[in-house]
N, C-alpha and C. Protein backbone atom coordinates (compact mmCIF):
# COMPACT_ATOMS: atom_id res chain seq x y z
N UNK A 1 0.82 -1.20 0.00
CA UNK A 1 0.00 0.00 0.00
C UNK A 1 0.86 1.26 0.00
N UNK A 2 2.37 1.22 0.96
CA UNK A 2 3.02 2.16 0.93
C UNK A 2 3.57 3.13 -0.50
N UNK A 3 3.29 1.73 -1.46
CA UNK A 3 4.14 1.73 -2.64
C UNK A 3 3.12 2.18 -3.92
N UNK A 4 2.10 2.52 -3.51
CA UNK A 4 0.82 2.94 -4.44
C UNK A 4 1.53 4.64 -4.92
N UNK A 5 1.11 4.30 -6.44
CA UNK A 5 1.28 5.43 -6.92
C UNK A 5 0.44 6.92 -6.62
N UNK A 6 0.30 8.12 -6.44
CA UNK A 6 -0.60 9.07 -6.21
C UNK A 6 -0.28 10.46 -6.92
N UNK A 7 -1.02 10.82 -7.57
CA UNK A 7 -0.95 12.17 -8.14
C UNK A 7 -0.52 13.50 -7.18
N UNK A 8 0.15 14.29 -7.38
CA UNK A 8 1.17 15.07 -5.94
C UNK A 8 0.95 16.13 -7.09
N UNK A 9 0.30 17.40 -5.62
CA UNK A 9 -0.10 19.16 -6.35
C UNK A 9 1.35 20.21 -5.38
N UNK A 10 1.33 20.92 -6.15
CA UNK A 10 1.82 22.40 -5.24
C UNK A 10 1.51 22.49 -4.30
N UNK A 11 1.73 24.07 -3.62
CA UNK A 11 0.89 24.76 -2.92
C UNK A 11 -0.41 25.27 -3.34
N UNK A 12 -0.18 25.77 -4.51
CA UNK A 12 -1.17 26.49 -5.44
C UNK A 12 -1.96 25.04 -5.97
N UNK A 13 -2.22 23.86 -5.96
CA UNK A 13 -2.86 22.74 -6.25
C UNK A 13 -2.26 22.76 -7.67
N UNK A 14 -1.02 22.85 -8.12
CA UNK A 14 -1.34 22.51 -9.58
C UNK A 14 -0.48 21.11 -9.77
N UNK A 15 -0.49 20.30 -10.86
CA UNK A 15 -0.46 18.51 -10.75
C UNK A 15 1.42 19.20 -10.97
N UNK A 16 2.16 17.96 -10.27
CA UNK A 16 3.34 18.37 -10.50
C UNK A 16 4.16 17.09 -10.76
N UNK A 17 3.31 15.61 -11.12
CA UNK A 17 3.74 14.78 -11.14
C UNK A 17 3.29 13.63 -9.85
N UNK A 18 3.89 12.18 -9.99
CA UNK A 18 3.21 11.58 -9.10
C UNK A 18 4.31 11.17 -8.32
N UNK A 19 4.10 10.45 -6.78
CA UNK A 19 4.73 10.15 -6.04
C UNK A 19 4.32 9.07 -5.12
N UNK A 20 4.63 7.99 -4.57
CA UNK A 20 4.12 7.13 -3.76
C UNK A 20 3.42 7.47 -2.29
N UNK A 21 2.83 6.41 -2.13
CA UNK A 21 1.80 7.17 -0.45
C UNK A 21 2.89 7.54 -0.04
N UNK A 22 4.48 6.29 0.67
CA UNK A 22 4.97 6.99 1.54
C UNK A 22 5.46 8.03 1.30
N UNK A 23 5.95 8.87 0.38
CA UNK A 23 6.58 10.29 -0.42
C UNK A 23 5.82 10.68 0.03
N UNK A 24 4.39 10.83 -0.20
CA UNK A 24 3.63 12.12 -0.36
C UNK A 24 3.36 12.31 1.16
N UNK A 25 3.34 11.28 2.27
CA UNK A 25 3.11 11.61 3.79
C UNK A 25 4.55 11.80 4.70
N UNK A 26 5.59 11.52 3.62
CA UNK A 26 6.57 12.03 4.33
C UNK A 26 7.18 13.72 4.20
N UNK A 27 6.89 13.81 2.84
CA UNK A 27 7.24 14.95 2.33
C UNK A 27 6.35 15.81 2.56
N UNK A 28 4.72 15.47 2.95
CA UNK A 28 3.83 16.40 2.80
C UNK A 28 3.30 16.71 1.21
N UNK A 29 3.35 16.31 0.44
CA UNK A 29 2.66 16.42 -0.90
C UNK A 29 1.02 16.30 -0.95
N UNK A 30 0.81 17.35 -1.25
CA UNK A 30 -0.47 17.75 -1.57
C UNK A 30 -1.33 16.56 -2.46
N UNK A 31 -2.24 15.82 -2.44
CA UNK A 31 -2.87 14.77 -3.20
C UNK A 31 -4.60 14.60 -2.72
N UNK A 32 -5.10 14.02 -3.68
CA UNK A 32 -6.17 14.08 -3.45
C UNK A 32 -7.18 12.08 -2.89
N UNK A 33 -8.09 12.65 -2.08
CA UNK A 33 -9.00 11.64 -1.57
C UNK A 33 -10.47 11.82 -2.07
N UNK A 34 -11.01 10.91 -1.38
CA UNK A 34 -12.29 10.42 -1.81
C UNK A 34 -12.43 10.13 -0.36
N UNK A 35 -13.96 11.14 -0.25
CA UNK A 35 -14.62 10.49 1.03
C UNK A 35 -15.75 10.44 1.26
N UNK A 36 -16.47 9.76 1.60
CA UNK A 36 -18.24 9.64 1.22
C UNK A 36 -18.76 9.22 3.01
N UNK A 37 -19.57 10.23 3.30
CA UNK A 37 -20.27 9.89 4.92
C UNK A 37 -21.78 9.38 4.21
N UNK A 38 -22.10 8.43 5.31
CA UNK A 38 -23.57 7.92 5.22
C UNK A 38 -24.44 8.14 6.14
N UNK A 39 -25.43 9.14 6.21
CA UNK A 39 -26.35 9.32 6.92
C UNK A 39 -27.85 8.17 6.25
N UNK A 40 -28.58 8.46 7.39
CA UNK A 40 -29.94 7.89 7.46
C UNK A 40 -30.92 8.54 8.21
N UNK A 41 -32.55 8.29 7.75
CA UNK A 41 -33.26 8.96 8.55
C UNK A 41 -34.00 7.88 9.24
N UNK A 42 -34.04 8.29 10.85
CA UNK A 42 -34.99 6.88 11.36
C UNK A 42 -36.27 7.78 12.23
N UNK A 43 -37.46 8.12 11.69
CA UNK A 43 -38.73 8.27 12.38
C UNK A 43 -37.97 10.16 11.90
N UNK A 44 -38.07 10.93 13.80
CA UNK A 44 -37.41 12.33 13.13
C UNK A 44 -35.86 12.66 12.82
N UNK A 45 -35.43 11.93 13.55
CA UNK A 45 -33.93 11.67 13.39
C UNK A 45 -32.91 11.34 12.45
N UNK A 46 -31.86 12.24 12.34
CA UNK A 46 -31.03 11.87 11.29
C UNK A 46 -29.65 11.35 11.77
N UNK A 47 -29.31 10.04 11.63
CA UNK A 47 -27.81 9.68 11.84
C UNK A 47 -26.72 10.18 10.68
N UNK A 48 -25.74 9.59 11.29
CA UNK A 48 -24.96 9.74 10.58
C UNK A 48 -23.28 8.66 11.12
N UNK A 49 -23.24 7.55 9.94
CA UNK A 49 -22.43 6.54 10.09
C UNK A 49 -21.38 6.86 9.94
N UNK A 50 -20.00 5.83 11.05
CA UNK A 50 -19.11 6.01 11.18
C UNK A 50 -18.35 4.69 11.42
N UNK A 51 -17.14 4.84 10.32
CA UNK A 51 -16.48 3.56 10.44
C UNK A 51 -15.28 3.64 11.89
N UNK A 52 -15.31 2.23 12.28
CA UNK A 52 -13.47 2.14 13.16
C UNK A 52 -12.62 1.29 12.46
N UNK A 53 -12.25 2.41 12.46
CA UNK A 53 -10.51 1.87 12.19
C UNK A 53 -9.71 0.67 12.47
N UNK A 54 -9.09 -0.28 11.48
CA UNK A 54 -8.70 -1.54 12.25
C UNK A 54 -7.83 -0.97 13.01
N UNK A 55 -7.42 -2.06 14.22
CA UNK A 55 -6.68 -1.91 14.16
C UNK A 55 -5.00 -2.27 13.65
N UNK A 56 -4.89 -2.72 12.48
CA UNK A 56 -4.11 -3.02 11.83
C UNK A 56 -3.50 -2.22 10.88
N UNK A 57 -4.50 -0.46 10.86
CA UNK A 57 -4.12 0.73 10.44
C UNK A 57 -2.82 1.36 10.68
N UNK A 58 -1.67 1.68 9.67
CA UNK A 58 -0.61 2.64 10.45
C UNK A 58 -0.89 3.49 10.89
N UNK A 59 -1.86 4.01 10.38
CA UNK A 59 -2.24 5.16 10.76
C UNK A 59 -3.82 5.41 12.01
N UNK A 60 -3.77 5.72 12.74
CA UNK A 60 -5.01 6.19 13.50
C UNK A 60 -5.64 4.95 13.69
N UNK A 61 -5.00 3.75 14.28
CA UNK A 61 -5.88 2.49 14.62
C UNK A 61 -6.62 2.61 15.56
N UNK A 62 -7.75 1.79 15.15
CA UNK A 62 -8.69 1.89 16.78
C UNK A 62 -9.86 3.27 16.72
N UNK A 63 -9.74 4.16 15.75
CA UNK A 63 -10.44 5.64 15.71
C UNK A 63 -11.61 5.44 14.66
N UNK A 64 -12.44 6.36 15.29
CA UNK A 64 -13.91 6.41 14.39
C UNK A 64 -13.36 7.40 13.55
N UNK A 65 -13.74 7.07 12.59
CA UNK A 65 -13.47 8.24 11.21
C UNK A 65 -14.62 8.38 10.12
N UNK A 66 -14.61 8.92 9.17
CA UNK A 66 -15.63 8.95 8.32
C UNK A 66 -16.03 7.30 7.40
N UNK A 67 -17.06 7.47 7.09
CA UNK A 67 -17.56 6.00 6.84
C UNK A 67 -17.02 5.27 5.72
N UNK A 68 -16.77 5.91 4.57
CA UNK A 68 -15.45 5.53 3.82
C UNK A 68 -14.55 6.41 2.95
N UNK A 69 -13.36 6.40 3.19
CA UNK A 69 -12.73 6.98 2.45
C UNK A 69 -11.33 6.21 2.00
N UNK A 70 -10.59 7.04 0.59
CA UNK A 70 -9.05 6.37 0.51
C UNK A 70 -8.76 7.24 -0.16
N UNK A 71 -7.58 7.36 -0.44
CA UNK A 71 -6.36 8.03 -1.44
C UNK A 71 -7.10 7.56 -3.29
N UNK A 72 -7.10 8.70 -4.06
CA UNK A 72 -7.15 8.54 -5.22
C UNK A 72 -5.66 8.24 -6.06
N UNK A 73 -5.85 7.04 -6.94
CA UNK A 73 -4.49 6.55 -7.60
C UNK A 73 -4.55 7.71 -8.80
N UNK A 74 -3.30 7.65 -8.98
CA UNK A 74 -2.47 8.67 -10.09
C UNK A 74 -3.13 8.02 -11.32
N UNK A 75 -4.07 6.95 -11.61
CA UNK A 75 -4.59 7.06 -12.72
C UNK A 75 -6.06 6.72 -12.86
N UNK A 76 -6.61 7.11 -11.35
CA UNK A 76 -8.42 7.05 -11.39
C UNK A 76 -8.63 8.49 -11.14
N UNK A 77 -9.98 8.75 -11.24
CA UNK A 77 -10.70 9.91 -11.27
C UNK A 77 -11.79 10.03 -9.98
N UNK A 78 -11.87 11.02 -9.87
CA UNK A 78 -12.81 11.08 -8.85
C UNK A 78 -14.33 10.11 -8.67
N UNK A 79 -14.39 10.04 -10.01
CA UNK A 79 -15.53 8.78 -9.97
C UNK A 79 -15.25 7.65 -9.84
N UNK A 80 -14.17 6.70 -9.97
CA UNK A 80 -13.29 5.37 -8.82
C UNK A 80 -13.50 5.24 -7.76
N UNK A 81 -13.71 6.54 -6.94
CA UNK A 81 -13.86 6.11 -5.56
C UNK A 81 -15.23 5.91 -4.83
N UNK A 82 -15.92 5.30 -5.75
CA UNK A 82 -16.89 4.67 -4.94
C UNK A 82 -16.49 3.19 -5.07
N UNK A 83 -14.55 2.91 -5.26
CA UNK A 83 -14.53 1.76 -5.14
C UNK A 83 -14.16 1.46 -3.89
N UNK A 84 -13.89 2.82 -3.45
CA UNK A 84 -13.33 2.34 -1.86
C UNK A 84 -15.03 2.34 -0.90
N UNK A 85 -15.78 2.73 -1.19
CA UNK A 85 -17.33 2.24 -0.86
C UNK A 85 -17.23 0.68 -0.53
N UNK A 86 -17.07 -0.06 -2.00
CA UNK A 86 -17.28 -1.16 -1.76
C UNK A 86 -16.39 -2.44 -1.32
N UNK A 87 -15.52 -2.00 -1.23
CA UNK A 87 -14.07 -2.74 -0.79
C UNK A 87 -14.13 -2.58 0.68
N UNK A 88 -14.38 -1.17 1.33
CA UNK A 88 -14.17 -1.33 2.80
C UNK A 88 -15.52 -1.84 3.39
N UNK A 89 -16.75 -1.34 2.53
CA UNK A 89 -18.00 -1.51 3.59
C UNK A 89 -18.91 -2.83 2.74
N UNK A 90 -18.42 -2.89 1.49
CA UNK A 90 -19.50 -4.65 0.95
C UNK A 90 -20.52 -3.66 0.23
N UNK A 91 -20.46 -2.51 0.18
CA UNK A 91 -21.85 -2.06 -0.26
C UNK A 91 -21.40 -1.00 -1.49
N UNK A 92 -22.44 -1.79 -2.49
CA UNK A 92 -22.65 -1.43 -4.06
C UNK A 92 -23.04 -0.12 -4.01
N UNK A 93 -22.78 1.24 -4.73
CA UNK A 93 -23.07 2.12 -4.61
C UNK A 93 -22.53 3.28 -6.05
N UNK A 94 -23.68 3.42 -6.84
CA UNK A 94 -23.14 4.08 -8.11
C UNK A 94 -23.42 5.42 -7.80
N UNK A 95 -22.26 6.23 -8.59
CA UNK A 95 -21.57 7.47 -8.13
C UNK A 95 -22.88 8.80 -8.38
N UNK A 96 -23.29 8.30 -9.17
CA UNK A 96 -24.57 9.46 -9.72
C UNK A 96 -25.52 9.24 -8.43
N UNK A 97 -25.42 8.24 -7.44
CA UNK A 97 -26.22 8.04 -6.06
C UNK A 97 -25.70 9.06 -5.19
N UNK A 98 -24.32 9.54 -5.29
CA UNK A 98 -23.63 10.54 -4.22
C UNK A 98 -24.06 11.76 -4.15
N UNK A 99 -24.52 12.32 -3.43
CA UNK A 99 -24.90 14.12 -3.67
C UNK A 99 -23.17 14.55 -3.18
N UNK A 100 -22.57 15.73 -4.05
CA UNK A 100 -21.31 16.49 -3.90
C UNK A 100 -21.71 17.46 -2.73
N UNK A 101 -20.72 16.96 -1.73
CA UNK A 101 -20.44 18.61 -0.53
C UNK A 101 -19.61 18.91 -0.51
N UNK A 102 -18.70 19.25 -2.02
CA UNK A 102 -17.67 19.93 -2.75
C UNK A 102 -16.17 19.39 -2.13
N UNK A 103 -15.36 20.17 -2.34
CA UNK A 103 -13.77 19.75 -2.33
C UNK A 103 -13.07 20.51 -1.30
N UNK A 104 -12.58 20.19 -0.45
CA UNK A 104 -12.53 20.64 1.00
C UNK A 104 -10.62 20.57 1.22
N UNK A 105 -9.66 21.54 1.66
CA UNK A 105 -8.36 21.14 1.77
C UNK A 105 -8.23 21.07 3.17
N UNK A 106 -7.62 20.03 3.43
CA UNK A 106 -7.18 20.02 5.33
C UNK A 106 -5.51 19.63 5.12
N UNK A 107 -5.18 19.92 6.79
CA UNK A 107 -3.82 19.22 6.66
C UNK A 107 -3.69 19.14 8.18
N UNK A 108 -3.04 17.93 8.25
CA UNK A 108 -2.57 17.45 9.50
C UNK A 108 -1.23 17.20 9.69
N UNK A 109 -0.52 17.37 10.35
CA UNK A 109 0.95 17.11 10.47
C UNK A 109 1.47 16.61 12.05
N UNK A 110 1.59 15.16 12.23
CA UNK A 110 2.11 14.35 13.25
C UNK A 110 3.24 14.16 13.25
N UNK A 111 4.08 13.90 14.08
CA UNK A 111 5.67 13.74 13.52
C UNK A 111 6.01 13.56 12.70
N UNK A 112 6.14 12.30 12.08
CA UNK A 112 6.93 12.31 10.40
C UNK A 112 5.67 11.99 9.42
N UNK A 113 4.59 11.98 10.11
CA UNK A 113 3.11 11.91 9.03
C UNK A 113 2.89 13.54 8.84
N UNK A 114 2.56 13.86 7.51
CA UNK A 114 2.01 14.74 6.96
C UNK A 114 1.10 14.24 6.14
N UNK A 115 -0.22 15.10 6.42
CA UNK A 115 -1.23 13.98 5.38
C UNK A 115 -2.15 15.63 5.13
N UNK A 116 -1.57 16.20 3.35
CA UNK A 116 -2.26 17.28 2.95
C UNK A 116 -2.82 17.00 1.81
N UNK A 117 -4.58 16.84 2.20
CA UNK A 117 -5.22 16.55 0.82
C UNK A 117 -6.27 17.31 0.88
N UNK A 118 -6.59 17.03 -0.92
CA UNK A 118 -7.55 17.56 -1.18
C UNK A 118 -8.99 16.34 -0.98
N UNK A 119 -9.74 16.86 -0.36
CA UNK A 119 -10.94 16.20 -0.43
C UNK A 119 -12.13 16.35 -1.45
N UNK A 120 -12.41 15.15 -2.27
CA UNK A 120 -13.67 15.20 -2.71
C UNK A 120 -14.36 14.55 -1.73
N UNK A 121 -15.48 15.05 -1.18
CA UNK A 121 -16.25 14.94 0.15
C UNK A 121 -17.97 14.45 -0.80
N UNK A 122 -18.55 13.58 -0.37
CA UNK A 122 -19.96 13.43 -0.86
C UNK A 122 -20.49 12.41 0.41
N UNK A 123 -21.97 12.96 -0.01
CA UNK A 123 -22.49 12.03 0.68
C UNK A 123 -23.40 10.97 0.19
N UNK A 124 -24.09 10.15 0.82
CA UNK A 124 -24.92 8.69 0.67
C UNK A 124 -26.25 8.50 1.24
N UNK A 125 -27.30 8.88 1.26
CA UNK A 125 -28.58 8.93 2.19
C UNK A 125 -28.85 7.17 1.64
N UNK A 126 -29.03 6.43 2.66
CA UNK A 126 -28.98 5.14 3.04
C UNK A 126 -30.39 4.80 3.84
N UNK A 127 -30.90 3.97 3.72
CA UNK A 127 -32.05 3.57 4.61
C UNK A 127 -31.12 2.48 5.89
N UNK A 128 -32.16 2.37 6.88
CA UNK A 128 -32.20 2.74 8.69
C UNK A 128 -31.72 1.17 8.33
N UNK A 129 -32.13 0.62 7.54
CA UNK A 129 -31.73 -1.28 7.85
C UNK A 129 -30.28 -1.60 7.30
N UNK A 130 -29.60 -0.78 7.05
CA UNK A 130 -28.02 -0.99 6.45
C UNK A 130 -27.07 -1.45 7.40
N UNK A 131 -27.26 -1.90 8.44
CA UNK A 131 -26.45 -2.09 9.30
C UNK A 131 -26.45 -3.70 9.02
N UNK A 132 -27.17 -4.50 8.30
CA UNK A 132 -27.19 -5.90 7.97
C UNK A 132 -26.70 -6.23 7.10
N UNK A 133 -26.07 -4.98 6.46
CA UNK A 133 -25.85 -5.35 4.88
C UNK A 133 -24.21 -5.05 5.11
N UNK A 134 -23.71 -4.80 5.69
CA UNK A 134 -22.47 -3.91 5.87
C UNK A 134 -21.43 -5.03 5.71
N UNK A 135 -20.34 -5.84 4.97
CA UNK A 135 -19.59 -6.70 4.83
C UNK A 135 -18.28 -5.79 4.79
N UNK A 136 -16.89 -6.22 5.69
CA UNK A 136 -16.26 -5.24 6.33
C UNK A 136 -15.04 -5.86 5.61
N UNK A 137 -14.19 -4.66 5.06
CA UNK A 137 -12.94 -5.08 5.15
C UNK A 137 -12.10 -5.16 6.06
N UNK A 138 -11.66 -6.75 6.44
CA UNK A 138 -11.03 -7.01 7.77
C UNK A 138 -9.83 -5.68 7.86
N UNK A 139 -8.64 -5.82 7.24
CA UNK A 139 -7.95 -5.12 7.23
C UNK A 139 -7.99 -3.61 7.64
N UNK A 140 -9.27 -3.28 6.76
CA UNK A 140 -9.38 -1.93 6.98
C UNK A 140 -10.17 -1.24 7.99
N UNK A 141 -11.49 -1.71 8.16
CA UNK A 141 -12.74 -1.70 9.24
C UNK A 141 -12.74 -2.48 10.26
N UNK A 142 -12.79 -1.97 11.70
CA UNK A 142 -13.22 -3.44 12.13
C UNK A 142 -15.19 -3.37 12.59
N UNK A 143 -15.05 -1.92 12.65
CA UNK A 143 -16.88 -1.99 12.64
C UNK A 143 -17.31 -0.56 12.71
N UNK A 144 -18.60 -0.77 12.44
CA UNK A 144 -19.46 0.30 12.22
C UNK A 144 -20.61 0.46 13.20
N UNK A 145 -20.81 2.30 13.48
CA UNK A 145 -21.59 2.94 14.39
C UNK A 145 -22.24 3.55 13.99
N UNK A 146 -23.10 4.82 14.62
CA UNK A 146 -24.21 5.29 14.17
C UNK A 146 -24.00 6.22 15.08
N UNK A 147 -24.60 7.66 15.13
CA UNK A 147 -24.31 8.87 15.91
C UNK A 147 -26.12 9.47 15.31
N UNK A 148 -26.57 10.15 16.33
CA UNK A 148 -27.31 11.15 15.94
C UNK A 148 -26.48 12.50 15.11
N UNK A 149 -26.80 13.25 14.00
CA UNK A 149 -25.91 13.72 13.50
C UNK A 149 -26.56 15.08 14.37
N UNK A 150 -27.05 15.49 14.96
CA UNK A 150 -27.38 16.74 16.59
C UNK A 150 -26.06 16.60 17.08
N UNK A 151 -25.90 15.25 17.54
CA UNK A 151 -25.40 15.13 18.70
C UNK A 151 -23.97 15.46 18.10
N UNK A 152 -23.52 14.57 16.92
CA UNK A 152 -21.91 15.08 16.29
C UNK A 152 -21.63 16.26 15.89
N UNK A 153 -23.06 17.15 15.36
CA UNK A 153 -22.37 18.40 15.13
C UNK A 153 -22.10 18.97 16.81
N UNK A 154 -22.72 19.20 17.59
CA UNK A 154 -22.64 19.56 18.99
C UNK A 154 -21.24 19.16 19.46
N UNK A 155 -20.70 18.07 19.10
CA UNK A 155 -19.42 17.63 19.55
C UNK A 155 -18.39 18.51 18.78
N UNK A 156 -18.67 18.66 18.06
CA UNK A 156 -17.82 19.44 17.16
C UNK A 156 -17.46 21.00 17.17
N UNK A 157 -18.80 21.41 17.56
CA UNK A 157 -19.07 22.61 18.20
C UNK A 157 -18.47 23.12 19.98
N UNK A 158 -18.45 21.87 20.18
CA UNK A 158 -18.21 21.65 21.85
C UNK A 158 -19.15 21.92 22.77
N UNK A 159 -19.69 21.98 22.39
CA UNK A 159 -21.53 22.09 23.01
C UNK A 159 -21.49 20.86 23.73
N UNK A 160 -21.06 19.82 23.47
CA UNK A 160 -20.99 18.69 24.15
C UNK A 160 -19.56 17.84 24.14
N UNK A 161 -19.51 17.20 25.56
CA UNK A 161 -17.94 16.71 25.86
C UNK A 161 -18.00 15.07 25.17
N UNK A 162 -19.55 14.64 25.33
CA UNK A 162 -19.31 12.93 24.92
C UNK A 162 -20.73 12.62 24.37
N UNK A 163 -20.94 11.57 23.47
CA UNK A 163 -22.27 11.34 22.25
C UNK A 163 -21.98 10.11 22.23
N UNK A 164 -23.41 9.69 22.79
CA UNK A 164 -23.90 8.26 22.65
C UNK A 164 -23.34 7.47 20.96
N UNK A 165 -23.30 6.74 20.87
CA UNK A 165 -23.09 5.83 19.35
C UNK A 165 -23.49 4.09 19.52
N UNK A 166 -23.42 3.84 18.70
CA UNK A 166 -23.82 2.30 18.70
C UNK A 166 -23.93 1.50 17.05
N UNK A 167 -23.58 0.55 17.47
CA UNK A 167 -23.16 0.03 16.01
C UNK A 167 -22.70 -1.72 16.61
N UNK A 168 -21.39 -1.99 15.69
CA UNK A 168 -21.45 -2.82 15.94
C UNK A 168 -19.66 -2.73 15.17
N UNK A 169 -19.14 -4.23 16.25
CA UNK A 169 -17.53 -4.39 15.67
C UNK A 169 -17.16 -5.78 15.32
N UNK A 170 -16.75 -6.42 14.04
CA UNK A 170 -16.52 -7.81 13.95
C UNK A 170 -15.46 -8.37 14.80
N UNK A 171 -15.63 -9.35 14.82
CA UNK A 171 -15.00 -10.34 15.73
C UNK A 171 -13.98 -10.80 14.90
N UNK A 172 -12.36 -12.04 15.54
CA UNK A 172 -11.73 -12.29 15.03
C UNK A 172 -12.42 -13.71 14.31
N UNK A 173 -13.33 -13.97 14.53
CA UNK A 173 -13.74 -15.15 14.26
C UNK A 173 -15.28 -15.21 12.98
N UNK A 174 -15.34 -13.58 13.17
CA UNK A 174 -16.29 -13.45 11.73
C UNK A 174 -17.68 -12.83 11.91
N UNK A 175 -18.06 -12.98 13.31
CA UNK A 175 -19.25 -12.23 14.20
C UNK A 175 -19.54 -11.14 14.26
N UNK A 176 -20.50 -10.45 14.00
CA UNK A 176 -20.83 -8.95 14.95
C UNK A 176 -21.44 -9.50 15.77
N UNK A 177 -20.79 -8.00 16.91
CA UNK A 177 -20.82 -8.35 17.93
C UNK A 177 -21.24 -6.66 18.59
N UNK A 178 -22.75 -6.49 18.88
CA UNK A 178 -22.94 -4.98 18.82
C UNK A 178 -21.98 -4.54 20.27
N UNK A 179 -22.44 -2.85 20.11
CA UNK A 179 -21.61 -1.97 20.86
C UNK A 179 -22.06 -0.90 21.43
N UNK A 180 -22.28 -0.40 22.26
CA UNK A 180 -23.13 0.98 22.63
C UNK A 180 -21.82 2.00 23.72
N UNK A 181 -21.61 2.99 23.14
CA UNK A 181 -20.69 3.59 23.94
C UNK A 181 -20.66 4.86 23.95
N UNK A 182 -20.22 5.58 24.92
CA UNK A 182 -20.16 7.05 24.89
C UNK A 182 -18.83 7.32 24.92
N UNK A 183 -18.88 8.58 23.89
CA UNK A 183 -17.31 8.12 23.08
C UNK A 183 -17.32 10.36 23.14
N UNK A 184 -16.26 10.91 23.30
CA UNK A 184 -15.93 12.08 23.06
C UNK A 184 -15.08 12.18 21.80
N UNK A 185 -14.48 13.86 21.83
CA UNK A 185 -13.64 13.61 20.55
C UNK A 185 -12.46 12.99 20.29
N UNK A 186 -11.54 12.62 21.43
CA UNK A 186 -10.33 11.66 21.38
C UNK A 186 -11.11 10.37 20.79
N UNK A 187 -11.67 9.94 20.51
CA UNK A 187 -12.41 8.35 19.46
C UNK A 187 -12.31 8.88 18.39
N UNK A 188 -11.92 9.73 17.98
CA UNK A 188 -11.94 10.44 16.49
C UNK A 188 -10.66 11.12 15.79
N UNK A 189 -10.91 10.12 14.46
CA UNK A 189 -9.33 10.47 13.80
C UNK A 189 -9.76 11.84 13.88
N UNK A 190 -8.23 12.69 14.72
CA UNK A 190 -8.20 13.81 14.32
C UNK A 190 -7.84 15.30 13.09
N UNK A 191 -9.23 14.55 12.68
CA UNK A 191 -9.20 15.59 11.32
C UNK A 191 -9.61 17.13 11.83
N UNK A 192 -8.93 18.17 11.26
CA UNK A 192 -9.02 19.49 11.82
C UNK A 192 -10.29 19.86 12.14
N UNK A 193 -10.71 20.60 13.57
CA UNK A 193 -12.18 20.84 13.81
C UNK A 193 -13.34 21.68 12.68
N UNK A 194 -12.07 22.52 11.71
CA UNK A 194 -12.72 23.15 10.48
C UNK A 194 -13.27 22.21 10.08
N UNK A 195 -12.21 20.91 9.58
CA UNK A 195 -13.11 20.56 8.41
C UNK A 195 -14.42 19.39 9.08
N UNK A 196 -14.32 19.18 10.38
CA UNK A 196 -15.59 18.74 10.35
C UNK A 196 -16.94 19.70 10.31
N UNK A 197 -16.57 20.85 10.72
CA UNK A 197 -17.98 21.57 10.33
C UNK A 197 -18.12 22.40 9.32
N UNK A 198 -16.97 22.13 8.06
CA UNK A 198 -17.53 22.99 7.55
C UNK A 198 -18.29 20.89 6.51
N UNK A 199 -17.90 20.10 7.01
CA UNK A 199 -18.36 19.03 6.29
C UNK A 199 -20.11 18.68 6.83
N UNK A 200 -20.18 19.07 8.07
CA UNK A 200 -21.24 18.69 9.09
C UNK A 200 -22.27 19.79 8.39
N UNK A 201 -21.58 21.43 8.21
CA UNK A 201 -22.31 22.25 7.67
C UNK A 201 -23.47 21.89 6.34
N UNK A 202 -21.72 21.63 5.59
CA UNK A 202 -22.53 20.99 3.88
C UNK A 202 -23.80 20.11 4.25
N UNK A 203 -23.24 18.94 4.97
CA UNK A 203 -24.45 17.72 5.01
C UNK A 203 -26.04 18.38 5.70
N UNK A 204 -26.11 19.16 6.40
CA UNK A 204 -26.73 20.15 7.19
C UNK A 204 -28.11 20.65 5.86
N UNK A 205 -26.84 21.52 5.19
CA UNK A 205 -27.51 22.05 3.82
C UNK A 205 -28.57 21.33 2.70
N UNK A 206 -27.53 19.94 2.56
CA UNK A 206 -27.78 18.86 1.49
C UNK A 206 -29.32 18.61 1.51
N UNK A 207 -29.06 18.10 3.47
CA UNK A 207 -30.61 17.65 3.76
C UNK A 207 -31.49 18.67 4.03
N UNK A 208 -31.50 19.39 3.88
CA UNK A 208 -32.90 20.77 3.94
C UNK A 208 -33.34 20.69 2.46
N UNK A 209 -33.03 19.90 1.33
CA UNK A 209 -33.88 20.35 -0.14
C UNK A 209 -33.86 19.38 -0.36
């Protein structure tokens, strides 16, 4: 995976050639992702799904993060990545199904991880029974939760210190095995507090029309 090719921008985003994952997170090279959140509506309520992280991740094991995302290869397009849809979560999903909540830049910088991308951000409105359908990539997932999306923007906001979730995490042996926990923002890959609201914002928007 280290050794995957990736398209690498400027400062100014312009293409400057490609470079491997580890290049582009060592050096900090600007590149672009794919990331798609899945909300649902159950009665008045709107969730909003969240994958964990294996832990077999170099990066951020063990952390709730958005429901799927990956690195775009130096020779797919933004419409490929609804292959990482179905590779991490089992679930079929054609791209004209995604509503766009546009292209978002963050950057994080951990000791020798630098991870500066561009996000294509979309979302997935999913019905309330998807939690049966969900077939996990061991490697990558080890399970999936559910948040009132009130309660995550509030976390985000800091309106609130900790938000109920519940879902469910596979077993080494092939099981779900549900989960109910109250989880604050340390459970969460820390992606910059901007970009969760200005992402929480978009989805906010999406669903009012």
């Amino acid at each position: 995976m280290e050794t995957e090719l990736l398209r690498i921008f400027d400062e100014e985003k312009n293409p400057i050639g490609v470079a491997t994952r580890a290049e582009v997170h060592k050096n900090g090279f600007w590149h672009e992702v794919f990331q798609c959140w899945f909300v649902t509506f159950d009665e008045d309520e709107v969730y909003i799904f969240l994958q964990l992280r294996s832990m077999q991740k170099k990066d951020y094991p063990n952390l709730f993060d958005i429901t799927s995302a990956g690195h775009l290869l130096a020779d797919e397009t933004v419409e490929h990545g609804v292959r990482e849809i179905k590779e991490e979560l089992g679930i079929d999903v054609e791209f004209d199904e995604l509503i766009s909540l546009g292209v978002i830049e963050y950057s994080v910088k951990e000791n020798n991880f630098i991870d500066n991308e561009i996000a294509n951000v979309f979302l997935y409105i999913t019905n309330k029974d998807v939690f049966d359908k969900f077939m996990l990539q061991e490697e990558e997932v080890a399970g999936i939760v559910k948040a009132r999306l009130t309660d995550f923007v509030e976390l985000w906001l800091g309106e609130k210190e900790t938000i109920p979730i519940n879902g469910f995490i596979v077993t080494k042996q092939g099981s779900k095995n549900e989960i109910n926990e109250i989880v604050g923002r340390e459970r969460f890959v820390p992606h910059e507090i901007s970009f969760y609201l200005s992402v929480l914002q978009n989805i906010k928007e999406k669903l009012k029309k």
